[in-house]
Structure formats: structure tokens, C-alpha cells
C-alpha atoms as a PDB file:
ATOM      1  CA  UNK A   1       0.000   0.000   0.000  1.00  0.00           C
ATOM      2  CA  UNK A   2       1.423   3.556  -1.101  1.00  0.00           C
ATOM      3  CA  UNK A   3       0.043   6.059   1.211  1.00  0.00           C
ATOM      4  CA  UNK A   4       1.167  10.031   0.213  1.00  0.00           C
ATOM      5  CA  UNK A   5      -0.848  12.457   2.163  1.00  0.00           C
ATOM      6  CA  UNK A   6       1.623  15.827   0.895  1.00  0.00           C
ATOM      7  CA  UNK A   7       1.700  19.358   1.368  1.00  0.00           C
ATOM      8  CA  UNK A   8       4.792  21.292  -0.339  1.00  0.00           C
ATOM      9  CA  UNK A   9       4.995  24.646  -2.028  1.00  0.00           C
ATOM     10  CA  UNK A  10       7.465  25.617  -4.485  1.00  0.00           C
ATOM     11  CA  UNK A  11       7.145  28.933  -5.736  1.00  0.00           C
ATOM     12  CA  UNK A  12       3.786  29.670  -6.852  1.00  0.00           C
ATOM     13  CA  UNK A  13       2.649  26.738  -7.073  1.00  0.00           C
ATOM     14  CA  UNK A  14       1.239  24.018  -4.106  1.00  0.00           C
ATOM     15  CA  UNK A  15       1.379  20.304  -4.132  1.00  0.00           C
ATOM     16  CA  UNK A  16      -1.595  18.876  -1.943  1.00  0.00           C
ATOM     17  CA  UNK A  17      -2.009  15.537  -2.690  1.00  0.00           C
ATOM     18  CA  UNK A  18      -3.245  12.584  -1.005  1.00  0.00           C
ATOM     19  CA  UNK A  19      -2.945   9.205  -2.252  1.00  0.00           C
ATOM     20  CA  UNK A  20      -3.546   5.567  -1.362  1.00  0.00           C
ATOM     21  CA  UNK A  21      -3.652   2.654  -3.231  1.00  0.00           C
ATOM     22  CA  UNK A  22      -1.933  -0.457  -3.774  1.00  0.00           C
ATOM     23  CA  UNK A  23       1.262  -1.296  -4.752  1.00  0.00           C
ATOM     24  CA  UNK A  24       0.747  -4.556  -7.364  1.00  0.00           C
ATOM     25  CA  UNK A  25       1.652  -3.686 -10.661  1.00  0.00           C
ATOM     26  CA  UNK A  26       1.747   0.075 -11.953  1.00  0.00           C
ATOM     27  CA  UNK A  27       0.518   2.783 -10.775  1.00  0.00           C
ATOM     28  CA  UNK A  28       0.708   5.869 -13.143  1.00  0.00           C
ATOM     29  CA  UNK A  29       1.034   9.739 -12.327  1.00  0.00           C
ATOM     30  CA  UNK A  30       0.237  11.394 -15.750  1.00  0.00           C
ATOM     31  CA  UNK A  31      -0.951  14.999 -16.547  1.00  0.00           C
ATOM     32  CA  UNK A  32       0.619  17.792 -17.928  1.00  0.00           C
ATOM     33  CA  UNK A  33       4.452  19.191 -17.883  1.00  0.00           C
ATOM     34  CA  UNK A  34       4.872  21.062 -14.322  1.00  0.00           C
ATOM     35  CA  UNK A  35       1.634  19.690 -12.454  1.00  0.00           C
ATOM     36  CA  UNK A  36       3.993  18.234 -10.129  1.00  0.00           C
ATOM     37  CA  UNK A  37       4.543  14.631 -11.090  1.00  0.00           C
ATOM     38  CA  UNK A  38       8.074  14.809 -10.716  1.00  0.00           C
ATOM     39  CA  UNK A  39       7.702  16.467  -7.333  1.00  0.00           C
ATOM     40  CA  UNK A  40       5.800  14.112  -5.877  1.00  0.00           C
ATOM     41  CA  UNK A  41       8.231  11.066  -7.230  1.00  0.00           C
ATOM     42  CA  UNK A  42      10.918  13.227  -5.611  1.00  0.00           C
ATOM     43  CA  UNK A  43       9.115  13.293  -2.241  1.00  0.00           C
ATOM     44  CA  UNK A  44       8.698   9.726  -2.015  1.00  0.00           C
ATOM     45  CA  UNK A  45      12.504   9.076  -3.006  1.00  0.00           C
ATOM     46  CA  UNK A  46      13.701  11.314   0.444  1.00  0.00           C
ATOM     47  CA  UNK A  47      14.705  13.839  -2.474  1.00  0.00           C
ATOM     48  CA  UNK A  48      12.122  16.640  -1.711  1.00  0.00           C
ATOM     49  CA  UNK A  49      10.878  17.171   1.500  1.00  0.00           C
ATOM     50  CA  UNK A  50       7.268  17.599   1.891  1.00  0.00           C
ATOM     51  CA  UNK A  51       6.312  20.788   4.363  1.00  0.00           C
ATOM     52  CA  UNK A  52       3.545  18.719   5.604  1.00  0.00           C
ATOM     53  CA  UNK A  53       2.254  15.085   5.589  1.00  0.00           C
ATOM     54  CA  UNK A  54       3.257  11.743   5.705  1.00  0.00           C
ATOM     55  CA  UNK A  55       4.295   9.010   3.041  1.00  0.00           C
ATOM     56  CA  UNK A  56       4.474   4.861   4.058  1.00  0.00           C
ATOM     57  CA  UNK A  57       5.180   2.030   1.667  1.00  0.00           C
ATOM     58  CA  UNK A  58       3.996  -1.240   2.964  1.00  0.00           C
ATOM     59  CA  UNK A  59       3.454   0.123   6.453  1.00  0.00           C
ATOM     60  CA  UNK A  60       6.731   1.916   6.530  1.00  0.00           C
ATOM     61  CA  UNK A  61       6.821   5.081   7.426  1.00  0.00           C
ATOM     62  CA  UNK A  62       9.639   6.918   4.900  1.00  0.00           C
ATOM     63  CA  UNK A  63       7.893  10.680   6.273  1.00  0.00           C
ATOM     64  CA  UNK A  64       5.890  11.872   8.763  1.00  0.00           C
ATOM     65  CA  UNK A  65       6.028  15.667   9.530  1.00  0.00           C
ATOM     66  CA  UNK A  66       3.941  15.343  13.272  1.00  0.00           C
ATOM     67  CA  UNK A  67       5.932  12.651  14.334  1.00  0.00           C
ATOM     68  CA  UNK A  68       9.444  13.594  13.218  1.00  0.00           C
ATOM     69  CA  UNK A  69      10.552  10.894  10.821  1.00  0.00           C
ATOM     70  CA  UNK A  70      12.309  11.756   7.309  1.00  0.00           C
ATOM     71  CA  UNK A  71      14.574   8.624   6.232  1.00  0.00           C
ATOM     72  CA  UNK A  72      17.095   9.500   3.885  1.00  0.00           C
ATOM     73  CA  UNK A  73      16.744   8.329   0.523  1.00  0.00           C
ATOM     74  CA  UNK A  74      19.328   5.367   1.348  1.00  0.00           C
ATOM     75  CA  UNK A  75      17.061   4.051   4.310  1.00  0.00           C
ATOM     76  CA  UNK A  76      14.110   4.343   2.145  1.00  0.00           C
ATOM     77  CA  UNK A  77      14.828   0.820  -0.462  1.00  0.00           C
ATOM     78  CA  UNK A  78      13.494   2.194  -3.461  1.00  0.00           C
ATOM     79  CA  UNK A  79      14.576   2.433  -6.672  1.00  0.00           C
ATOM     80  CA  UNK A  80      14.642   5.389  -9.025  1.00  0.00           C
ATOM     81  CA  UNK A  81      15.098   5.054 -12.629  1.00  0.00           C
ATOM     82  CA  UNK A  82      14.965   9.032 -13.860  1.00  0.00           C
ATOM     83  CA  UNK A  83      14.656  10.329 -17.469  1.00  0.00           C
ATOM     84  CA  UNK A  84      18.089  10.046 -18.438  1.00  0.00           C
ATOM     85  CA  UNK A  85      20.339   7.101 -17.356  1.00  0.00           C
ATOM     86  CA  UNK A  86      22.521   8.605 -14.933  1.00  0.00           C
ATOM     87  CA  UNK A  87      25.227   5.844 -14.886  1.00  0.00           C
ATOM     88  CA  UNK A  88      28.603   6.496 -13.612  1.00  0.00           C
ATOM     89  CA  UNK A  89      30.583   7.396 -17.324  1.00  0.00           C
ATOM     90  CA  UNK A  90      34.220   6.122 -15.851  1.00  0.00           C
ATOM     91  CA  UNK A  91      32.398   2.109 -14.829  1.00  0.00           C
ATOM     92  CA  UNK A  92      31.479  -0.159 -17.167  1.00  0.00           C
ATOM     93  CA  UNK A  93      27.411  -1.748 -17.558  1.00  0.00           C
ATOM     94  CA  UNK A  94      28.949  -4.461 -14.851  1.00  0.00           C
ATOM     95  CA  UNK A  95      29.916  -2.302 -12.550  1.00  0.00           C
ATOM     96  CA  UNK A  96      27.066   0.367 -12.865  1.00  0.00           C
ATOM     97  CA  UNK A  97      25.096  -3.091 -11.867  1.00  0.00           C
ATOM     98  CA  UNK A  98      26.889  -3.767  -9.017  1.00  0.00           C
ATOM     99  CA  UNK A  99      26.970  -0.438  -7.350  1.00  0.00           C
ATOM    100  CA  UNK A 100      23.009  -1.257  -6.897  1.00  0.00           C
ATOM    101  CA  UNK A 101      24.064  -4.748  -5.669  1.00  0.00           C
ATOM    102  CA  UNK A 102      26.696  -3.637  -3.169  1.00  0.00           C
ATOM    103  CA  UNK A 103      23.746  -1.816  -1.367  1.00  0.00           C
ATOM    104  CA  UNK A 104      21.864  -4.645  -0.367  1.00  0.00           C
ATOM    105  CA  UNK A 105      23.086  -7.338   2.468  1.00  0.00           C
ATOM    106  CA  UNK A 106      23.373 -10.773   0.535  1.00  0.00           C
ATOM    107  CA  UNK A 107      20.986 -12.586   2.929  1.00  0.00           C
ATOM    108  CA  UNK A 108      17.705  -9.821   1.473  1.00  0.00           C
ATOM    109  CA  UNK A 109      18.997 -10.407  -2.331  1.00  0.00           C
ATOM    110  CA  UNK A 110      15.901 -10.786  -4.264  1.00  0.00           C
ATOM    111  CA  UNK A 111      17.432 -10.931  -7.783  1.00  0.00           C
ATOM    112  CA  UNK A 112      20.703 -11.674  -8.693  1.00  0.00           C
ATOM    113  CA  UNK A 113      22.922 -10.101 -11.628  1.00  0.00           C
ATOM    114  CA  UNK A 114      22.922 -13.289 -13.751  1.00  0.00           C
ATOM    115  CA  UNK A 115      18.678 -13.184 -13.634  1.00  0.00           C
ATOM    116  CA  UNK A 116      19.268  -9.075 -14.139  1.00  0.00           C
ATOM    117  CA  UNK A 117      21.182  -9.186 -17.056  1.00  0.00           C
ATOM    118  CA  UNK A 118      19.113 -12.151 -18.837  1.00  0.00           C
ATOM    119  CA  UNK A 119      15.684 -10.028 -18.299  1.00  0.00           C
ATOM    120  CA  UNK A 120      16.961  -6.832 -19.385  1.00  0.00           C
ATOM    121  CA  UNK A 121      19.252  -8.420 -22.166  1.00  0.00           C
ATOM    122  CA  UNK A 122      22.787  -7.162 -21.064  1.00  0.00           C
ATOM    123  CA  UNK A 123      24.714  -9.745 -21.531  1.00  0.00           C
ATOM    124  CA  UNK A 124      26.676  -7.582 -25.012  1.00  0.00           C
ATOM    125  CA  UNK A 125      27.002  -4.627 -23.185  1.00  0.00           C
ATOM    126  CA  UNK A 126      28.890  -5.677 -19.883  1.00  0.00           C
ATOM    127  CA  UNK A 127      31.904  -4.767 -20.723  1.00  0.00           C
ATOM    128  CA  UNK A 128      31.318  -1.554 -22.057  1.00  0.00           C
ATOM    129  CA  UNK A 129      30.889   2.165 -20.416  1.00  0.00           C
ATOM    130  CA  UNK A 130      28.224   4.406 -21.053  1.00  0.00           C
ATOM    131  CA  UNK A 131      29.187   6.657 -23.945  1.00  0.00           C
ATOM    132  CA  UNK A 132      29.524   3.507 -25.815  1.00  0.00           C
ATOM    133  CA  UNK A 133      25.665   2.476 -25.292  1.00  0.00           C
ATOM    134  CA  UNK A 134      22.261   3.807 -27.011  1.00  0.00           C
ATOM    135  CA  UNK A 135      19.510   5.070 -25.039  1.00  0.00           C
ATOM    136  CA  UNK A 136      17.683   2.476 -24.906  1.00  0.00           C
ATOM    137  CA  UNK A 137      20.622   0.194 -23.232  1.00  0.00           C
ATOM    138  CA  UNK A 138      21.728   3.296 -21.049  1.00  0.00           C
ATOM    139  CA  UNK A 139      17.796   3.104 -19.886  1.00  0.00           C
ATOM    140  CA  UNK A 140      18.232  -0.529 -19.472  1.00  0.00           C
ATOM    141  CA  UNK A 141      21.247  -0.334 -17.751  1.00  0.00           C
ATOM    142  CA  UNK A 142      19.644   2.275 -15.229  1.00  0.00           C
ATOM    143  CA  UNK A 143      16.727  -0.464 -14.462  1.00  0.00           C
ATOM    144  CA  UNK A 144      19.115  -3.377 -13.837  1.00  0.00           C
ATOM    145  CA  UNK A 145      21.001  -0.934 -11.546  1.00  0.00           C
ATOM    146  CA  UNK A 146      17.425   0.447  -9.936  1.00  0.00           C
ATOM    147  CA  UNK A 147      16.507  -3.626  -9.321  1.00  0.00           C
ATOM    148  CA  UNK A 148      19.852  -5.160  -7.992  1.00  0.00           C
ATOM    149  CA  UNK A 149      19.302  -2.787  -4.840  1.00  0.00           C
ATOM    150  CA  UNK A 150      16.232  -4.886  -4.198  1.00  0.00           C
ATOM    151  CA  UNK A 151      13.851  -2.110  -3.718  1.00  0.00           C
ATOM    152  CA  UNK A 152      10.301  -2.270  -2.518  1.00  0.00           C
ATOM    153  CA  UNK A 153       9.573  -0.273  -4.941  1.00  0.00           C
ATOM    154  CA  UNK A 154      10.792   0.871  -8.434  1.00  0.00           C
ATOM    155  CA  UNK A 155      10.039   4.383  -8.938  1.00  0.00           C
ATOM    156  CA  UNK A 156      10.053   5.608 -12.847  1.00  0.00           C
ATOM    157  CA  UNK A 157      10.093   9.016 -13.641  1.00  0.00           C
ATOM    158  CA  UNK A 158       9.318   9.746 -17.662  1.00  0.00           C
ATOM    159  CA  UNK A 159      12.174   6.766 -18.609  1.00  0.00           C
ATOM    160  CA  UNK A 160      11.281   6.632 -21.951  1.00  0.00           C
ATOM    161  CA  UNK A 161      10.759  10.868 -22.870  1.00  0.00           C
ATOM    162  CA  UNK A 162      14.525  11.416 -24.314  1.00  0.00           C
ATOM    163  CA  UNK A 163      14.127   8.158 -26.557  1.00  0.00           C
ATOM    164  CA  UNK A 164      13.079   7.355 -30.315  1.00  0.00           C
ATOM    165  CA  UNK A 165      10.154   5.836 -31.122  1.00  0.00           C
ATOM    166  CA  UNK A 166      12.474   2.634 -31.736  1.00  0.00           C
ATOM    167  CA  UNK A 167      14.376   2.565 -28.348  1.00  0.00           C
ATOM    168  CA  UNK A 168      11.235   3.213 -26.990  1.00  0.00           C
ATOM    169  CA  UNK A 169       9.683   0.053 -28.444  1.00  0.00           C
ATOM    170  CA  UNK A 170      12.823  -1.425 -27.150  1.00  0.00           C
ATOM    171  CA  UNK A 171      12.260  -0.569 -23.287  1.00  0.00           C
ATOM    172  CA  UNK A 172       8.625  -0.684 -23.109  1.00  0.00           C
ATOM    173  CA  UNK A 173       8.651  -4.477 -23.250  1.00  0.00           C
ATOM    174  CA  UNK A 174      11.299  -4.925 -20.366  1.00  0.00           C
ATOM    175  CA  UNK A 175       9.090  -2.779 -18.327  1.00  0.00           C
ATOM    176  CA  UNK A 176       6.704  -5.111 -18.554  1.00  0.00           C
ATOM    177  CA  UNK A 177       8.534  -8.135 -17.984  1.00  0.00           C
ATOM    178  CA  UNK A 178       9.436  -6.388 -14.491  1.00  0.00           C
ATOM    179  CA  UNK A 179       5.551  -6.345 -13.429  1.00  0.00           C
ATOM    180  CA  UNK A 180       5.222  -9.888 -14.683  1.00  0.00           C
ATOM    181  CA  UNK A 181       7.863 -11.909 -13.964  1.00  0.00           C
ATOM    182  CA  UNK A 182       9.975  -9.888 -10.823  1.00  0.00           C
ATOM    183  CA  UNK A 183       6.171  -8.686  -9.219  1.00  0.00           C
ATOM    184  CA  UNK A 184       7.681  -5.152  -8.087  1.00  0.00           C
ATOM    185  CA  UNK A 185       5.578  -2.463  -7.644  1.00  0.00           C
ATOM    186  CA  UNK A 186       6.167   0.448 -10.109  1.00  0.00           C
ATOM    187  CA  UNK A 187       5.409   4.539  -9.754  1.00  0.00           C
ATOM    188  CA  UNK A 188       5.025   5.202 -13.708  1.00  0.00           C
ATOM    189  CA  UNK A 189       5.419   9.019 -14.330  1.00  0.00           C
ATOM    190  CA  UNK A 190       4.653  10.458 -17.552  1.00  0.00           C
ATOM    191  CA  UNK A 191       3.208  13.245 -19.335  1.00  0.00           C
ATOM    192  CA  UNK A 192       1.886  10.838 -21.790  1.00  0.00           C
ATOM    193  CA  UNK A 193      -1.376   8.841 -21.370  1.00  0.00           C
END
């Protein structure tokens, strides 16, 4: 269960949002470009703090202004796959992979690299840094990293929006294999219905 009761103001403009719902499958923010989407993916990361409200995953309690708590986005075990890639340029895809691996004690390793790199179809590009990928491999790349620290949920913000129709078509179908095959929980941003 995702519950997001939020207050935060930046600028002119006010989030208030209050959210609950599941967390099987995907669940989509969509709307325009600056209704907050973003925002509200950054709040539940630990990456913007809310001025009021409270935010639990699964019964966990990530923020809660009236009692105190703000874990840091490191306590908080979920994953964030944003627009571009971010990879480290100066590691290879293999070690971009482990750095999300390295975060998680071995005894609460859901997935393992091997199973990573066979979903998302990695095995050519191990070897290789980033400037060397496309953007759909550099996207790919960013999921495997997002899903070896075994998060409890796999936040998405607009992964596809800097891709061709083509590397688009490329991702969309690992995205899927995620919700059917690993069962984690997505938060889907896009500006795109």
C-alpha cells in the first residue's frame, strides 16, 4: 500500500495531494508538464521534503512531519530510474550493476545479476561504459542498476521521454517483464497517457 498524504509549495505553485492505493503492478502519475509529477516522485525518493504530511510504503513510514521521521533516501529501499540514465561514465554496464548490488546485504537479495542481465538483455554490453551504449541500453542499464538494490519499490520518472520511437519500443517491453515476472511495484510518471 502507497500512502502520500503531501503538502509542499514551491514557488507559486502548491502540491496537496493525497494518495492511497496499492502497490501490485503500476501505478501511473500522468498529466501535464509542471503539475507536479516529478515532485511528488521526488518526495517519495527522500529527495524533496514535503512541508507537511506523511508518506508509508507497505506500512513503513519513509515521512511523517507530526511525528518527526524523514529517512534519507538510502534508508528508504526504493529504486529510481529518472529520465536520463545517470550511470557512472568512468564504470562499465557491470559495474554500474553492481553499485546497486553492493547496497543490499546478501541474505535480502531478491534478484541476482545473472537473472538481471538475462531479463533486461545485457549480456553484449557488460563490458562496455556508457558513452559507448544507445539510449535504450543506457535506460536498461539504469533499471538493472534500480533492481539489484532490491527495492520495494521501483520508482520511474518519464524513462522513456529522451528516446526514439524505436528505443522506446525497445524498453517498453522490459518494463513489462518487471511487473510480470519480478512482481515489483512500479510509480510510472509520464506526461503521456
Amino acid at each position: 500500500m502507497l500512502e502520500m498524504a503531501v503538502e509542499k509549495r514551491l514557488g507559486n505553485f502548491t502540491i496537496d495531494a493525497n494518495i492511497s492505493c496499492e502497490t501490485t503492478g503500476i501505478v501511473a502519475f500522468f498529466g501535464r508538464s509542471g503539475a507536479g509529477k516529478t515532485s511528488l516522485v521526488n518526495m517519495l525518493a527522500g529527495l524533496l521534503r514535503p512541508d507537511h504530511g506523511r508518506i508509508a510504503v507497505n506500512g513503513t513510514t519513509l515521512f511523517d512531519s507530526g511525528q518527526g521521521i524523514d529517512l534519507p533516501p538510502e534508508r528508504r529501499r526504493l529504486g529510481y530510474v529518472f529520465q536520463e540514465g545517470r550511470l557512472f561514465p568512468h564504470m562499465t554496464v557491470r559495474a554500474n550493476l553492481h553499485y546497486g548490488l553492493r547496497r543490499v546485504p546478501p541474505r535480502e537479495r531478491a534478484i541476482g545479476p545473472d537473472q538481471v542481465v538475462a531479463l533486461l538483455g545485457l549480456e553484449d554490453c557488460l563490458g562496455r561504459r556508457p558513452h559507448h551504449l544507445s539510449g535504450g541500453e543506457k535506460q536498461r542499464v539504469a533499471l538493472g542498476r534500480a533492481l539489484l538494490a532490491n527495492p520495494r519499490l521501483l520508482l520511474m520518472d518519464e524513462p522513456l521521454a529522451s528516446l526514439d520511437q524505436p528505443r522506446k519500443d525497445e524498453v517498453l517491453p522490459f518494463i513489462e517483464r518487471l511487473r510480470d515476472e519480478l512482481a515489483i511495484p512500479l510509480v510510472y510518471v509520464s506526461h503521456s497517457r
